[in-house]
C-alpha atoms as a PDB file:
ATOM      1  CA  UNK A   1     200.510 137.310 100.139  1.00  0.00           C
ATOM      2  CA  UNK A   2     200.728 136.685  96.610  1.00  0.00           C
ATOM      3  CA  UNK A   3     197.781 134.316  95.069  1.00  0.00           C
ATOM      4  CA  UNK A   4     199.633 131.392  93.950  1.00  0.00           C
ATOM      5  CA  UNK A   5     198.038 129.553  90.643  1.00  0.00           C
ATOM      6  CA  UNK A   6     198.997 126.095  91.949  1.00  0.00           C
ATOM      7  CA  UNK A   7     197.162 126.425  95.294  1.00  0.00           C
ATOM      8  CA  UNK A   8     194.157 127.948  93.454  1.00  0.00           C
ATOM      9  CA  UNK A   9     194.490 125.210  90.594  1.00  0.00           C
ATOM     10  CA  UNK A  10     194.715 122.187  93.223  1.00  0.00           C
ATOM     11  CA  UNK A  11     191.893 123.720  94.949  1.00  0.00           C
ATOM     12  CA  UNK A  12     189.799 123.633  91.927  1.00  0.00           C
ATOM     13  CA  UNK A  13     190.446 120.259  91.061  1.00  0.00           C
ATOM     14  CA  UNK A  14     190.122 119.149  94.639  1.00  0.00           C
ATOM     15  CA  UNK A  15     186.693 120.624  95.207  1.00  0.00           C
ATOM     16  CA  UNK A  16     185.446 119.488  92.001  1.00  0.00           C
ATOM     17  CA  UNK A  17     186.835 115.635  92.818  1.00  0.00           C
ATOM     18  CA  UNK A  18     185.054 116.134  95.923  1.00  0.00           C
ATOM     19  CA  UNK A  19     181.644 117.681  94.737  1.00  0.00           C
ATOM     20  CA  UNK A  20     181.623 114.756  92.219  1.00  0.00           C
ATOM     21  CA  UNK A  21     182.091 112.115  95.097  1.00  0.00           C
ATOM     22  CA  UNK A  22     179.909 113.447  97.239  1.00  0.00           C
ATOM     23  CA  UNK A  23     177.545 114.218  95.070  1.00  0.00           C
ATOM     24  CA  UNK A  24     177.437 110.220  93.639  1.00  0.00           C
ATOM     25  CA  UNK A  25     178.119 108.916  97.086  1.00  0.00           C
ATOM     26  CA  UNK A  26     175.893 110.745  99.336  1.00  0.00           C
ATOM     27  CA  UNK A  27     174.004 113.423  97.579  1.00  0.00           C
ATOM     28  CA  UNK A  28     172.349 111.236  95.083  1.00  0.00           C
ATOM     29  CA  UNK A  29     171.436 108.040  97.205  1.00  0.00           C
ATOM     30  CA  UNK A  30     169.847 110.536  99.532  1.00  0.00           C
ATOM     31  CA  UNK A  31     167.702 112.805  97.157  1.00  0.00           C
ATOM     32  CA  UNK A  32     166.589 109.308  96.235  1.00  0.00           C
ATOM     33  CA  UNK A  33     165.929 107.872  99.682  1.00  0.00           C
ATOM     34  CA  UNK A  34     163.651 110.560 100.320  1.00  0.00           C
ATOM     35  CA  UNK A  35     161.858 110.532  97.333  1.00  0.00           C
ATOM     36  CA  UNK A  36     161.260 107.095  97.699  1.00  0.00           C
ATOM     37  CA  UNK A  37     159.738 108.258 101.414  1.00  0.00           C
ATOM     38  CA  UNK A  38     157.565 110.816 100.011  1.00  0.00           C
ATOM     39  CA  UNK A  39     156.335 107.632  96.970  1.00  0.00           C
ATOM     40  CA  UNK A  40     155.639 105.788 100.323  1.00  0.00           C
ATOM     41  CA  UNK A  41     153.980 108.200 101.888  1.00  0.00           C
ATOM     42  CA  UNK A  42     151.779 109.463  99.046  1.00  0.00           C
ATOM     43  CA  UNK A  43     150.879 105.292  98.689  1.00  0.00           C
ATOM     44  CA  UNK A  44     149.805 105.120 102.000  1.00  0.00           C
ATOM     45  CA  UNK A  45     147.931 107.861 102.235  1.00  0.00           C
ATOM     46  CA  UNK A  46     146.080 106.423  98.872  1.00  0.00           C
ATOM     47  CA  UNK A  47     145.493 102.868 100.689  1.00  0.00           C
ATOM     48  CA  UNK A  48     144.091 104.474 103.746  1.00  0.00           C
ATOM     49  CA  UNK A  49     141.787 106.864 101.684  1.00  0.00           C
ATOM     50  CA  UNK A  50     141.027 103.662  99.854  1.00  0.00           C
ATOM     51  CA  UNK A  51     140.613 101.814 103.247  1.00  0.00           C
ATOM     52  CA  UNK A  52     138.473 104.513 104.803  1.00  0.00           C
ATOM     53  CA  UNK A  53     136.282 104.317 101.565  1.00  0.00           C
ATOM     54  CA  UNK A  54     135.746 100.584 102.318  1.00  0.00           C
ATOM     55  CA  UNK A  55     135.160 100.736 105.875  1.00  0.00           C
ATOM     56  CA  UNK A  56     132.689 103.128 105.525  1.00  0.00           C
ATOM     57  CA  UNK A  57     130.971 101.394 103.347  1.00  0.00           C
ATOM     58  CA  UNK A  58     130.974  98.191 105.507  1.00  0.00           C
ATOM     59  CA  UNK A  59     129.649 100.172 108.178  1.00  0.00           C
ATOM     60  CA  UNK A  60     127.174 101.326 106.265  1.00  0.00           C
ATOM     61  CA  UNK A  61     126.056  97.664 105.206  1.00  0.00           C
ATOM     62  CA  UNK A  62     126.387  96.733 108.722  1.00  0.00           C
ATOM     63  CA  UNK A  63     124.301  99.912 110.102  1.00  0.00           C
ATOM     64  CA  UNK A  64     121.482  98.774 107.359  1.00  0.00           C
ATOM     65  CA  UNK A  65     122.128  95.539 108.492  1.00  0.00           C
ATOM     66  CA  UNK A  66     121.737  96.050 111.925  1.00  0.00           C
ATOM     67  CA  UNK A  67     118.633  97.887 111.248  1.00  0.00           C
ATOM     68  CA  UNK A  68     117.078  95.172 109.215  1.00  0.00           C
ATOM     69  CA  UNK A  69     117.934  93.039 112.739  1.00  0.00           C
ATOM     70  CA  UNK A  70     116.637  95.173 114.448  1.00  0.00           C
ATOM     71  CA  UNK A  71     112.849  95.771 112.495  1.00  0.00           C
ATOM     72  CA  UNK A  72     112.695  91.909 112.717  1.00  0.00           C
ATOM     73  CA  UNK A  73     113.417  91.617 116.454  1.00  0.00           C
ATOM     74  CA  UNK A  74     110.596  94.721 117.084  1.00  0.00           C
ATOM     75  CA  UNK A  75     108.329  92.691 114.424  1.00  0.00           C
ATOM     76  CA  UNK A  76     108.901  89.472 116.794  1.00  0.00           C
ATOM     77  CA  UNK A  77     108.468  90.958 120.058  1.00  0.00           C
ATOM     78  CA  UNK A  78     105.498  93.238 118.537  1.00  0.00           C
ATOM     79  CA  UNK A  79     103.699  89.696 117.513  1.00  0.00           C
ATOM     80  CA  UNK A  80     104.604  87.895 120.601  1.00  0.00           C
ATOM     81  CA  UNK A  81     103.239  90.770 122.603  1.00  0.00           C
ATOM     82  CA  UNK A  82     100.014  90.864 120.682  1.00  0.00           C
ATOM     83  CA  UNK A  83      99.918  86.835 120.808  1.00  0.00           C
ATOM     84  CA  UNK A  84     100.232  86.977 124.876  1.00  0.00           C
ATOM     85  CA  UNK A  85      97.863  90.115 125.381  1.00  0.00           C
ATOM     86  CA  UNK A  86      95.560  87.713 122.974  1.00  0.00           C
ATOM     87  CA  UNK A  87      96.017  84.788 125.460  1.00  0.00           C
ATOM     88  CA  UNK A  88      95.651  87.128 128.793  1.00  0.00           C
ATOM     89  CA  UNK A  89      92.042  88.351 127.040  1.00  0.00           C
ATOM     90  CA  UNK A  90      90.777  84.622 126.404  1.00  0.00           C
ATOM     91  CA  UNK A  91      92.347  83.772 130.106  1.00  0.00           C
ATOM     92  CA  UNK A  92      90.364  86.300 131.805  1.00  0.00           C
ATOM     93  CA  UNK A  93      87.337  85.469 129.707  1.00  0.00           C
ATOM     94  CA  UNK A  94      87.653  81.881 130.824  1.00  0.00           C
ATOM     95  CA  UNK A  95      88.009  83.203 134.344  1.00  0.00           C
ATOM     96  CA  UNK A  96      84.821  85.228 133.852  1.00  0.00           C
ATOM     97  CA  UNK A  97      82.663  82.524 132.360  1.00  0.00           C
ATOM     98  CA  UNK A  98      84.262  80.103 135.417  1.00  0.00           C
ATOM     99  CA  UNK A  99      83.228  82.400 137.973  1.00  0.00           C
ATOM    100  CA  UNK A 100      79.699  83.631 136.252  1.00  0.00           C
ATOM    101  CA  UNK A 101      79.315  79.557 136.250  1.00  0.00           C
ATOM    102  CA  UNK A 102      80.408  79.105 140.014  1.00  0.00           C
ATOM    103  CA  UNK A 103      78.146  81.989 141.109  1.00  0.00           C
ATOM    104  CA  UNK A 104      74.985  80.188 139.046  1.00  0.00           C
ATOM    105  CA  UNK A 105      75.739  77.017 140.492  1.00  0.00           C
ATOM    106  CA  UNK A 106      76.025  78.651 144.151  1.00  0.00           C
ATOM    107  CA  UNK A 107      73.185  80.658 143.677  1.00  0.00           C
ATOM    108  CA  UNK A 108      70.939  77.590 142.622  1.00  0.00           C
ATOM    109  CA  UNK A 109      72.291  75.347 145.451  1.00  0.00           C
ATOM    110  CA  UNK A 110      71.153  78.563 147.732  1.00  0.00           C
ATOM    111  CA  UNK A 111      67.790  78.584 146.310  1.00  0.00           C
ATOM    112  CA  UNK A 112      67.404  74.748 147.075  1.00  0.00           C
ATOM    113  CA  UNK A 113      68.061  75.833 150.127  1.00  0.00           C
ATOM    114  CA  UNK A 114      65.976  78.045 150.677  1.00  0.00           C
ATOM    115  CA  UNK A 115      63.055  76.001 149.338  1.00  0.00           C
ATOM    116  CA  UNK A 116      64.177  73.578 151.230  1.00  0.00           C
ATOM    117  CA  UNK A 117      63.343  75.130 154.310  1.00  0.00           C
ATOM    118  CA  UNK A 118      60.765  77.545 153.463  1.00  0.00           C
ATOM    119  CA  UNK A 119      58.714  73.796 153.107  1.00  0.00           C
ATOM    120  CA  UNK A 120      60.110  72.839 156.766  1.00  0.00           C
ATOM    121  CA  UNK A 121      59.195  75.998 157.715  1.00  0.00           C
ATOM    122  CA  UNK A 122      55.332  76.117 156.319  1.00  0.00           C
ATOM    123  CA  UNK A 123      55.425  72.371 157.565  1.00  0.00           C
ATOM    124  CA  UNK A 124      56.211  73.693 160.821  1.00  0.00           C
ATOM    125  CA  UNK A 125      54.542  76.830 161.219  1.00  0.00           C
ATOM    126  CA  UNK A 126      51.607  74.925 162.347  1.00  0.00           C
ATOM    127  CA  UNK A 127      52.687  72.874 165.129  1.00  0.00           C
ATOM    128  CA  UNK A 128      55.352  76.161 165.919  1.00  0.00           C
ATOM    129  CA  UNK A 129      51.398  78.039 166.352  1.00  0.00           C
ATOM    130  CA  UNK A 130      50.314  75.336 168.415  1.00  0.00           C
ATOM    131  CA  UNK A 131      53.079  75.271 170.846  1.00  0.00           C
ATOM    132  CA  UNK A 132      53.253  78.842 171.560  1.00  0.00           C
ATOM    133  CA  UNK A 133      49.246  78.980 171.763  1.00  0.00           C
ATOM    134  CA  UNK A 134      49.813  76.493 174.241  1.00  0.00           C
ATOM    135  CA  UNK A 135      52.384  77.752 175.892  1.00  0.00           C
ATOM    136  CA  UNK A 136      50.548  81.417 176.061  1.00  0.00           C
ATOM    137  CA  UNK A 137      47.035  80.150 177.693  1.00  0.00           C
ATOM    138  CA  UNK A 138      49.091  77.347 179.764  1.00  0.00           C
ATOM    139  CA  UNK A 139      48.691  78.406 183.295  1.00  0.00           C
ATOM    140  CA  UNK A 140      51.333  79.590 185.481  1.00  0.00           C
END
C-alpha cells in the first residue's frame, strides 16, 4: 500500500468540485429557505402581538361599552320601576278614597234606615201598647 499522488490529487479535486456544487445547489438555497422561515416566523409573531394589542383594546371598548349599556338599561328599569310603584300608590289611594266613599254612602243609606223605622216604630209603639194591653186584660 503505497499512497499514490494521483488518487489523492483526484480526490482533492473531486471533493472540492463536489463541496462547491453542493454547497451552491443545496447548501445555500437551504440556509436561505430557513432563514426565510425564521423572517416568517418572527413576522407573525409581530402581527399577532400586534393583533392581540388590538383585540384587547376592542374588548376593552366593548367591555366599557357594554357597561355604558348596561347603566342605561338599570337607569330604565330603575325609572320604570319607580314610575309603576308611583302608579300602584295613586291606585291604591283611589281604591281607598272609593271604598272610604262606598262605606259613607252605605253608612248614610243605613242611617235612613234606621230613621226610617225608628219613626214607624214610635208611630207604632202606641197602637203596639194598645194591642198587648188588650190582649193582657182580654178574658180567657
Amino acid at each position: 500500500m503505497t499512497i499514490q499522488i494521483s488518487v489523492v490529487l483526484w480526490t482533492m479535486i473531486c471533493f472540492t468540485f463536489l463541496y462547491f456544487m453542493l454547497n451552491n445547489l443545496l447548501f445555500k438555497p437551504i440556509l436561505a429557505l430557513i432563514d426565510q422561515r425564521k423572517l416568517n416566523l418572527e413576522n407573525a409573531r409581530a402581527e399577532y402581538a400586534v393583533f392581540e394589542q388590538q383585540r384587547e383594546q376592542e374588548m376593552a371598548v366593548i367591555a366599557e361599552a357594554n357597561e355604558a349599556e348596561a347603566a342605561r338599561l338599570q337607569k330604565n328599569v330603575d325609572e320604570q320601576a319607580e314610575k309603576i310603584t308611583l302608579e300602584g300608590k295613586n291606585l291604591l289611594e283611589e281604591v281607598r278614597k272609593n271604598r272610604i266613599e262606598t262605606v259613607k254612602q252605605y253608612r248614610a243609606e243605613l242611617d235612613e234606615k234606621y230613621a226610617l223605622e225608628v219613626e214607624n216604630a214610635e208611630g207604632n209603639i202606641g197602637e203596639l201598647a194598645d194591642s198587648f194591653l188588650s190582649n193582657l186584660y182580654a178574658e180567657p
